[in-house]
Protein backbone atom coordinates (compact mmCIF):
# COMPACT_ATOMS: atom_id res chain seq x y z
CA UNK A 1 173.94 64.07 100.60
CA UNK A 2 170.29 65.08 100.11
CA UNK A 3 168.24 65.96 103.30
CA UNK A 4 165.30 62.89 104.32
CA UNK A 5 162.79 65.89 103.14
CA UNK A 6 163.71 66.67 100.25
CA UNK A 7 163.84 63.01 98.23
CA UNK A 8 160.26 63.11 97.99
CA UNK A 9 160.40 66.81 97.08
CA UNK A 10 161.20 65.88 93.29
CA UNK A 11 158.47 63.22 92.75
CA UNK A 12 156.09 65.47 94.78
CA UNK A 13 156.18 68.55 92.60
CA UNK A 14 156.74 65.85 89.29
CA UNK A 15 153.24 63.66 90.39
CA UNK A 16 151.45 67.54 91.18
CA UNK A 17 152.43 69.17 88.29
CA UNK A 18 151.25 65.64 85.95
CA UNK A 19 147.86 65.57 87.79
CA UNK A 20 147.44 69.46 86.99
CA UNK A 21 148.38 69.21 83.22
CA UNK A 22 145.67 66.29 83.33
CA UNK A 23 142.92 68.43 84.93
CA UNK A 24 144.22 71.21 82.45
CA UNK A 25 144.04 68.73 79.00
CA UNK A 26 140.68 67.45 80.38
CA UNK A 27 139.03 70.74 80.13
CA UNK A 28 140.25 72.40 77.13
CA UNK A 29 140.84 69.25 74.69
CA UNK A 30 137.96 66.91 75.97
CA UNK A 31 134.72 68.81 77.17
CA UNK A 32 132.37 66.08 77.00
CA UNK A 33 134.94 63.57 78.86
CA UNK A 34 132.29 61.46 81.45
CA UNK A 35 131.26 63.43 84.89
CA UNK A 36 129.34 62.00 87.73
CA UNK A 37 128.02 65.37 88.24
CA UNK A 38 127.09 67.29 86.10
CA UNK A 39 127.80 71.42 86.04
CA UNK A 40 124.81 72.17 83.74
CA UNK A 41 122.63 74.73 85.69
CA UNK A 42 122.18 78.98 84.97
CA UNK A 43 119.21 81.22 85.84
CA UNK A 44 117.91 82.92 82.87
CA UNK A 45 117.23 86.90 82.77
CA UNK A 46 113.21 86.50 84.16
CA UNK A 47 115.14 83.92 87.12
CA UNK A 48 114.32 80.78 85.79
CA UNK A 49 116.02 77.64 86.05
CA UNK A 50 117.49 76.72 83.02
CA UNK A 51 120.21 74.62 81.55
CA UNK A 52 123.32 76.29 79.55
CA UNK A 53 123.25 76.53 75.90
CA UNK A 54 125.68 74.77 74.09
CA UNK A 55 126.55 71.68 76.86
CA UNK A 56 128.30 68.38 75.36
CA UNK A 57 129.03 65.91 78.58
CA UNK A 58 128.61 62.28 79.37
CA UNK A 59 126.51 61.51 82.41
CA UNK A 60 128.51 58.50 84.08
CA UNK A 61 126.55 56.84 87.68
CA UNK A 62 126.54 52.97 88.32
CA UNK A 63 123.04 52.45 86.71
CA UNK A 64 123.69 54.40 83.20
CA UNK A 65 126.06 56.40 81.11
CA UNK A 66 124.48 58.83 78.31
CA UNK A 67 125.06 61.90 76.75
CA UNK A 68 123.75 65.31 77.78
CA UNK A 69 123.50 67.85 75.09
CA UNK A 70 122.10 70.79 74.41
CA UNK A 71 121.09 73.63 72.31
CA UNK A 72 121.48 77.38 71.98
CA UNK A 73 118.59 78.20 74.18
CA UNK A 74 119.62 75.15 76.82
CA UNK A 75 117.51 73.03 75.32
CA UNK A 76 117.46 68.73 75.41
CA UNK A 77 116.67 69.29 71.49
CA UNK A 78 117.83 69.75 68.46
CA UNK A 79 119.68 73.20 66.91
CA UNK A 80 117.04 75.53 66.32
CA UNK A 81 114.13 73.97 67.60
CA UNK A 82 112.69 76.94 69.95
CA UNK A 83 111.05 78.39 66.71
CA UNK A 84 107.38 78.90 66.14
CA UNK A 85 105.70 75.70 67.17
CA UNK A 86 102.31 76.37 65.50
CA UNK A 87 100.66 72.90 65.27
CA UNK A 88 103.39 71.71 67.56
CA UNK A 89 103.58 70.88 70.89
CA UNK A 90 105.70 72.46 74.16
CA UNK A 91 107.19 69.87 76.58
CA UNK A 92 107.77 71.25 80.37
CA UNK A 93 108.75 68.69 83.19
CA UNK A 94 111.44 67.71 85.37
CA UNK A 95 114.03 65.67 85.29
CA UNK A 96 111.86 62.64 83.84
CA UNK A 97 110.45 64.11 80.90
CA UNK A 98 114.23 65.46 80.29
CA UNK A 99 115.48 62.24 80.48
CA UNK A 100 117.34 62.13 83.18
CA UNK A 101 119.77 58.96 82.62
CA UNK A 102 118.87 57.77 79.00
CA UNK A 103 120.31 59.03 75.74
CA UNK A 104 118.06 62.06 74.21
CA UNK A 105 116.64 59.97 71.36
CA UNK A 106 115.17 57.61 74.10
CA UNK A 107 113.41 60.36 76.17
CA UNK A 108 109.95 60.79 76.38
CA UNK A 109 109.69 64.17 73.88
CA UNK A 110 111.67 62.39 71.58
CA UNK A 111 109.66 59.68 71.15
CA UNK A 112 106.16 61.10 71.77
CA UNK A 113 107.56 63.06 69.00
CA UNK A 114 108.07 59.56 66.51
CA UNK A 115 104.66 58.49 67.85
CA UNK A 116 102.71 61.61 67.10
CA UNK A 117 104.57 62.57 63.70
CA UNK A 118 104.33 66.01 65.39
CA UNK A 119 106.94 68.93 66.40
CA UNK A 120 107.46 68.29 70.28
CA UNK A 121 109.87 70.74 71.91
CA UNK A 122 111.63 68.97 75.04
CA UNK A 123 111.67 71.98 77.39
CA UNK A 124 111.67 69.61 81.01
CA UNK A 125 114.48 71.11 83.33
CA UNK A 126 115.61 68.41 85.79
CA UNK A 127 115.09 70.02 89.20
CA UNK A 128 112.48 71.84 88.42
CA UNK A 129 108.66 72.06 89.74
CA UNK A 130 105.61 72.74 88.74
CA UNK A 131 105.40 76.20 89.87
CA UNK A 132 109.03 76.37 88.35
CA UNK A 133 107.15 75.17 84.73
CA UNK A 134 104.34 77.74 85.23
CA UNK A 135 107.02 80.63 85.54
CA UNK A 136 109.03 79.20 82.85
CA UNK A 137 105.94 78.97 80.86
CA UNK A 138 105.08 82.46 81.04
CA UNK A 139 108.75 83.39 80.09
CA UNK A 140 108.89 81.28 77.10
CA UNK A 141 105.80 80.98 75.54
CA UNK A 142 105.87 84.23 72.98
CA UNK A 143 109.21 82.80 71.39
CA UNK A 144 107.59 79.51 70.63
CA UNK A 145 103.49 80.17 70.61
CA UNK A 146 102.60 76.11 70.63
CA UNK A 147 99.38 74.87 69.52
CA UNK A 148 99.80 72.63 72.73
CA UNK A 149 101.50 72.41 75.69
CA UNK A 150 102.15 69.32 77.93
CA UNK A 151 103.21 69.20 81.62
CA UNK A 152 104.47 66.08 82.88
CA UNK A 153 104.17 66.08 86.64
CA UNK A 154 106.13 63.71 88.51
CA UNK A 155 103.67 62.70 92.07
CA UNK A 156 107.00 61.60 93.68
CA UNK A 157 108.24 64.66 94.38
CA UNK A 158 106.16 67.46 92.64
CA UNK A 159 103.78 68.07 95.16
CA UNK A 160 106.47 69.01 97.92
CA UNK A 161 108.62 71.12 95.61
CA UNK A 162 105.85 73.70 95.23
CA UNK A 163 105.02 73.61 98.55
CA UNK A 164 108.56 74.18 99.71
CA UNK A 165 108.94 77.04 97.46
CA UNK A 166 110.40 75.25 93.95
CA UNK A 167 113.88 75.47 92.67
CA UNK A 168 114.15 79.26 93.94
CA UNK A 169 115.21 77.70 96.99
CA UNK A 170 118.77 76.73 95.21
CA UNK A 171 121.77 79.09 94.25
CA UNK A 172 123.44 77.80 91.13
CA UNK A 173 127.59 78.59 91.25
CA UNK A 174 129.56 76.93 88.83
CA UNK A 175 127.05 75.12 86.76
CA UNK A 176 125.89 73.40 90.23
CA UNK A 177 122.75 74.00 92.95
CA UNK A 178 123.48 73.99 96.14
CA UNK A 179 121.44 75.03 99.11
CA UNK A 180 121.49 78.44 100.18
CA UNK A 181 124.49 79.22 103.02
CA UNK A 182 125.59 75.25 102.32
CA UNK A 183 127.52 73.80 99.79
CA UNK A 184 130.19 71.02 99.97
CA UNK A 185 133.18 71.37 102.41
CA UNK A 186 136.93 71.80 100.73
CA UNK A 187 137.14 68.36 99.61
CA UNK A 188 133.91 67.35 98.18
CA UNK A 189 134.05 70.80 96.54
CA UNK A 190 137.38 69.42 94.95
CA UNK A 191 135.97 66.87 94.04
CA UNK A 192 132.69 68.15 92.07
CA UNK A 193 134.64 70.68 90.02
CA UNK A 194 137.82 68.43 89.00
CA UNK A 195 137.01 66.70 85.79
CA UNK A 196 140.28 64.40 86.24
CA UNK A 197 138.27 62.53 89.51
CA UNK A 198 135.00 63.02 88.12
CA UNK A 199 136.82 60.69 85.44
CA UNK A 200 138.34 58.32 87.63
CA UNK A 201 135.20 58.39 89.41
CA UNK A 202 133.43 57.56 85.86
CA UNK A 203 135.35 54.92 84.97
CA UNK A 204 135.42 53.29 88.33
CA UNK A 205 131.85 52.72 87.83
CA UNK A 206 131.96 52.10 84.10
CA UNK A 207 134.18 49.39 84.39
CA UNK A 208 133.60 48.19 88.03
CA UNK A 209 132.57 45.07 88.77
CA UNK A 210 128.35 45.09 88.81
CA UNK A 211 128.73 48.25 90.82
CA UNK A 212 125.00 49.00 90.59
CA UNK A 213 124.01 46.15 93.34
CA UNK A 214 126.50 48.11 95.90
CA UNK A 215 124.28 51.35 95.00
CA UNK A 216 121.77 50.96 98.58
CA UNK A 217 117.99 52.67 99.04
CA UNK A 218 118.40 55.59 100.90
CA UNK A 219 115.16 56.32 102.82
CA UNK A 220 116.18 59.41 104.31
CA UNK A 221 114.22 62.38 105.18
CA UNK A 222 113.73 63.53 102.49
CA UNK A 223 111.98 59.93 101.19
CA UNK A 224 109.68 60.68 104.12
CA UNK A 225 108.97 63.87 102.94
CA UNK A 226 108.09 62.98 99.47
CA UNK A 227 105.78 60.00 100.39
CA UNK A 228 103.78 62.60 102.33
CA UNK A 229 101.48 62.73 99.42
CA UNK A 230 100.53 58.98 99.76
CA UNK A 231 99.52 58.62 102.69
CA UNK A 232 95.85 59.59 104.25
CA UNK A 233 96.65 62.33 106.16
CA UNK A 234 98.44 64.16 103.81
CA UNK A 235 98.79 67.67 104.89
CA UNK A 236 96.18 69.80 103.09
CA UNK A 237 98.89 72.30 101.77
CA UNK A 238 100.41 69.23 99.01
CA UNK A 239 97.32 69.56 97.36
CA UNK A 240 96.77 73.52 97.94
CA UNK A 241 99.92 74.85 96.73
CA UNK A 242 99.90 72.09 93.64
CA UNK A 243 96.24 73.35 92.55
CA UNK A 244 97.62 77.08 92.74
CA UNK A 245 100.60 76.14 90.13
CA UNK A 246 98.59 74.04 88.02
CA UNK A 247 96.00 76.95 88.09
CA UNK A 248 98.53 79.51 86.74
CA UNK A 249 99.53 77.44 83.54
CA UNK A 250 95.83 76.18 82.88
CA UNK A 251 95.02 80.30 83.03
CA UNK A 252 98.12 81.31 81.00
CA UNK A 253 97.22 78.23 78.46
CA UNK A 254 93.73 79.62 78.21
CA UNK A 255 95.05 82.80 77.37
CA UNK A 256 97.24 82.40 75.02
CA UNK A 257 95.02 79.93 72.82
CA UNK A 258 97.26 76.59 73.71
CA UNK A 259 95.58 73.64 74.60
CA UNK A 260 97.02 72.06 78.24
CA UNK A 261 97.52 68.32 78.90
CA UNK A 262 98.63 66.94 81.97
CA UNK A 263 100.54 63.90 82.09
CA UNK A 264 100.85 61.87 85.60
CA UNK A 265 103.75 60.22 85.77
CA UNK A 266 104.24 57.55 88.35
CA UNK A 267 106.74 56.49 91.11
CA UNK A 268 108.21 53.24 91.33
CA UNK A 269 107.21 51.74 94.18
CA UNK A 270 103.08 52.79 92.98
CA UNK A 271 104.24 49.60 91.12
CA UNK A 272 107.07 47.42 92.22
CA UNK A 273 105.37 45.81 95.46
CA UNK A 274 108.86 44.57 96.54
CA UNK A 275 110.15 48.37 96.65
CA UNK A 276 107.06 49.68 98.64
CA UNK A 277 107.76 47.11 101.20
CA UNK A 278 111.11 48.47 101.69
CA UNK A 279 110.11 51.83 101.90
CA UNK A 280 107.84 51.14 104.69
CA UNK A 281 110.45 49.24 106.45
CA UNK A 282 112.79 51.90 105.80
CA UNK A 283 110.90 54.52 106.89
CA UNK A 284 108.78 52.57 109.48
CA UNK A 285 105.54 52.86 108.04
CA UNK A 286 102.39 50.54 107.68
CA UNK A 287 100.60 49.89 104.30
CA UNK A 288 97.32 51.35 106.27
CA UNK A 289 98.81 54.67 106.61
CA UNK A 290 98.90 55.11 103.04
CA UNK A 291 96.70 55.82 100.02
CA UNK A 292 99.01 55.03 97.18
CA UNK A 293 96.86 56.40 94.07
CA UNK A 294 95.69 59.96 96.03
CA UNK A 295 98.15 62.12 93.92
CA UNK A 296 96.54 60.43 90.56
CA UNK A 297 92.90 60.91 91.76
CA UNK A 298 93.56 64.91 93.30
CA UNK A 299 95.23 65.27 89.86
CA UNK A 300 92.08 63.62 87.43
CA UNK A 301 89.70 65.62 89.86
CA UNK A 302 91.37 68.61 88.87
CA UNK A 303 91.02 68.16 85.71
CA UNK A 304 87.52 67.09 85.38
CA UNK A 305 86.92 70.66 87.46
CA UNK A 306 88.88 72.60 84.27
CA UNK A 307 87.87 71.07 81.59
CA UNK A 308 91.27 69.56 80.86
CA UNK A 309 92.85 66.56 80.08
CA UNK A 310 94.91 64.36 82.55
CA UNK A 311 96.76 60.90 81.13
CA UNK A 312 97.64 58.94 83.98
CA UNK A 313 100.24 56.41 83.25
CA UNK A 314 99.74 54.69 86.08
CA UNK A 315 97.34 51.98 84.76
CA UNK A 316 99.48 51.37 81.90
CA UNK A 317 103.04 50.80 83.50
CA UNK A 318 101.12 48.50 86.56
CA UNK A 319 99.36 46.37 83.64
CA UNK A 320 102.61 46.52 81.49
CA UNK A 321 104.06 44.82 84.70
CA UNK A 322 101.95 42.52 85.57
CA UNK A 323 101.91 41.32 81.70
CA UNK A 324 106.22 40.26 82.19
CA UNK A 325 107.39 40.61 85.96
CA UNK A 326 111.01 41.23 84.19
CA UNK A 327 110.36 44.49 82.86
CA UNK A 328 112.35 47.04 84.24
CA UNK A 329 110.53 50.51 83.56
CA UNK A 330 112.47 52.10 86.26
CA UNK A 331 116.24 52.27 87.43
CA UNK A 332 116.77 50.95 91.23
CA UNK A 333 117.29 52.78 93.07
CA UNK A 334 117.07 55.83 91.35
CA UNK A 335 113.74 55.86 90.46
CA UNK A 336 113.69 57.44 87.04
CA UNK A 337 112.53 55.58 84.19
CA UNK A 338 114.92 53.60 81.99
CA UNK A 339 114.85 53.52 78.43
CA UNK A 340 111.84 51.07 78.35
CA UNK A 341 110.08 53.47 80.50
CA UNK A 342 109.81 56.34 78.51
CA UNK A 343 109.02 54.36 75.71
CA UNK A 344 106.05 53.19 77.07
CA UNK A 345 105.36 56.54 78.74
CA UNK A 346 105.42 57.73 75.09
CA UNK A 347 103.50 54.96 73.74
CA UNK A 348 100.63 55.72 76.50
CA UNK A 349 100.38 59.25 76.26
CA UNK A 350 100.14 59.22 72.20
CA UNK A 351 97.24 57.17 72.42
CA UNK A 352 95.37 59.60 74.90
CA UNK A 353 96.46 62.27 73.13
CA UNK A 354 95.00 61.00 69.86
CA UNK A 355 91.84 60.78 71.76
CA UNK A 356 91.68 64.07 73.19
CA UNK A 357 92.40 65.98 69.96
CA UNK A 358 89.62 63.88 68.15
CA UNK A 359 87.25 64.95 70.90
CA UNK A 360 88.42 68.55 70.33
C-alpha cells in the first residue's frame, strides 16, 4: 500500500513536467505566441534606449491585440529602412508615434508616410523622452542623414520625463525596465518571463467576456505627477528642463542641415470632458487649478522663438470630436490613440507639413 504522500507524487511531477515542456515548446517553436508584456528593451553601445533587432510578438491587453515587429537596427519599419534618408524624413517619439497598441501599418509614420508619398523612418521608442530623442538623435543621425526630422512630443507625460532624468532612470534585464534596486517579487517575476501565463493571460483577455469595461482609471501618483503641466502653477522646471532638450535637437538639426518639426500630440482628457471630470475627482482637483492648453502654448512659443515649426493636433482631434461624439481617437483608459487616432494625427500633420515646406 502506497503512503497518503506519495499518490499525488505521480500526478505532481506528470502536471510539472507537462507545464515545463509547454513553457519549453512556447519559446523555441512559437516566438511570436501573444504576451501581455512585452520583453523588447536593450541599450545600444552610446546607452540609448532602444528596441531589439529582429522581435516578432503579439501585444495581447483587454483594449487591443497587434503585432510588434521589428527590424535589424530595432526598428518599427521595414528591412533595411535605416539607409540614407536624403529627401526623407526621421521619425523620433515615444510610445505614440511607435504605435503603441495598433498594428504597424496603422501607426502614425506609416501613414504620414501614405499621406506624404515620402520615405518616413519610424524611429519612436516607447518609453522614451525627449531628452532620450535628442541623445538618440545625435547617435543616429550620420547612418541615416534625413532631409527632415520630426519629434512627436507627447504633453502627457513628456514634460516630467526630462525633468526626472528620462529613461536613464530604468535598468533593462531580460528585455524588461524596471526601476533601479526594484523589480517584481518571485511571483510576478514568474509571471513576466513565462510565455505559457503570459498566454493564458492573453487569451483570458482575448476571449473574455467585454473584459475592457473591468479595466478601471487609475489616478495614482503618478497621474498627479503628469497633470503637473496643466495646471497654473506648474513648477517652472517642466518647462526649463523641456526647453533644454528641445534646444539640443533644434541645435543638432541646425547643424547637420535637417529641417526640425515638432508635432504636439495631445492627451485624452484635453478632449473627452467626461474623462477630465474624473481625473479631477480622482485626484481631487478643481477645473480652476488648471490651464489645460499651457503645454501647447509653451510649446508654439518656443517655436515662434526658433524659427521652427510646431503642428499642434490639438485643434484638430477637439473639432474632429465635436463633429461625431462617437469617435473614439483614444483607448480608455490607456490613453494612447487607437487606430482612428493616428490616422487623423497623420492626416493633420501632412497638411501642416505641406505648408511648411511650401513656405521653405
Amino acid at each position: 500500500m502506497k503512503a497518503p504522500g506519495l499518490r499525488w507524487l505521480v500526478p505532481l511531477l506528470a502536471t510539472g513536467l507537462g507545464l515545463a515542456l509547454a513553457e519549453a515548446a512556447l519559446r523555441i517553436l512559437t516566438p511570436s505566441a501573444p504576451q501581455v508584456e512585452l520583453d523588447i528593451y536593450r541599450r545600444d553601445a552610446a546607452g540609448n534606449l532602444r528596441l531589439l533587432p529582429y522581435l516578432d510578438k503579439r501585444h495581447v491587453t483587454p483594449l487591443w491585440d497587434v503585432a510588434v515587429r521589428t527590424n535589424e537596427d530595432g526598428w518599427r519599419d521595414d528591412p533595411g529602412a535605416a539607409a540614407d534618408l536624403a529627401d526623407s524624413v526621421l521619425g523620433l517619439g515615444d510610445s505614440f508615434a511607435f504605435g503603441w497598441g495598433v498594428e504597424e501599418s496603422d501607426s502614425l509614420y506609416r501613414r504620414l508616410e501614405g499621406e506624404l508619398g515620402a520615405r518616413v523612418l519610424n524611429a519612436a521608442v516607447p518609453g522614451t523622452g525627449t531628452s532620450d530623442q535628442a541623445q538618440l538623435l545625435e547617435t543616429v543621425f550620420d547612418s541615416q542623414r534625413p532631409s527632415w526630422t520630426l519629434l512627436a512630443l507627447f504633453v502627457g507625460n513628456d514634460f516630467l520625463d526630462v525633468e526626472i532624468g528620462g529613461a536613464g532612470r530604468f535598468e533593462v534585464e531580460d528585455g524588461l525596465l524596471r526601476e533601479p534596486g526594484g523589480g517584481p517579487g518571485p511571483v510576478r517575476r514568474a509571471a513576466l518571463e513565462s510565455r505559457l501565463l503570459q498566454l493564458l493571460r492573453a487569451l483570458q483577455f482575448r476571449y473574455g467576456p467585454a473584459s475592457a469595461a473591468r479595466v478601471p482609471h487609475n489616478w495614482d501618483s503618478w497621474m498627479r505627477a503628469f497633470a503637473q503641466v496643466h495646471r497654473r502653477d506648474a513648477p517652472a522646471e517642466l518647462f526649463e528642463g523641456m526647453a533644454a532638450a528641445l534646444d539640443r535637437i533644434a541645435a543638432w538639426c541646425d547643424g547637420h542641415d535637417s529641417k526640425l518639426v515638432v508635432v504636439a500630440v495631445p492627451r485624452s482628457w484635453q478632449i473627452d470632458d467626461a474623462e477630465l471630470d474624473a481625473m479631477l475627482r480622482g485626484l481631487a482637483m478643481d477645473r480652476s487649478e488648471l490651464d489645460l492648453d499651457r503645454p501647447q502654448r509653451f510649446l508654439q512659443d518656443w517655436g515662434l522663438r526658433r524659427n521652427i515649426a510646431v503642428i499642434d493636433l490639438l485643434p484638430a482631434f477637439r473639432a474632429a470630436v465635436a463633429a461625431d461624439p462617437s469617435l473614439r481617437l483614444f483607448y480608455t483608459p490607456d490613453s494612447h490613440w487607437t487606430p482612428q487616432g493616428h490616422a487623423l494625427a497623420a492626416r493633420t500633420a501632412a497638411q501642416e507639413l505641406t505648408a511648411v515646406e511650401a513656405r521653405r
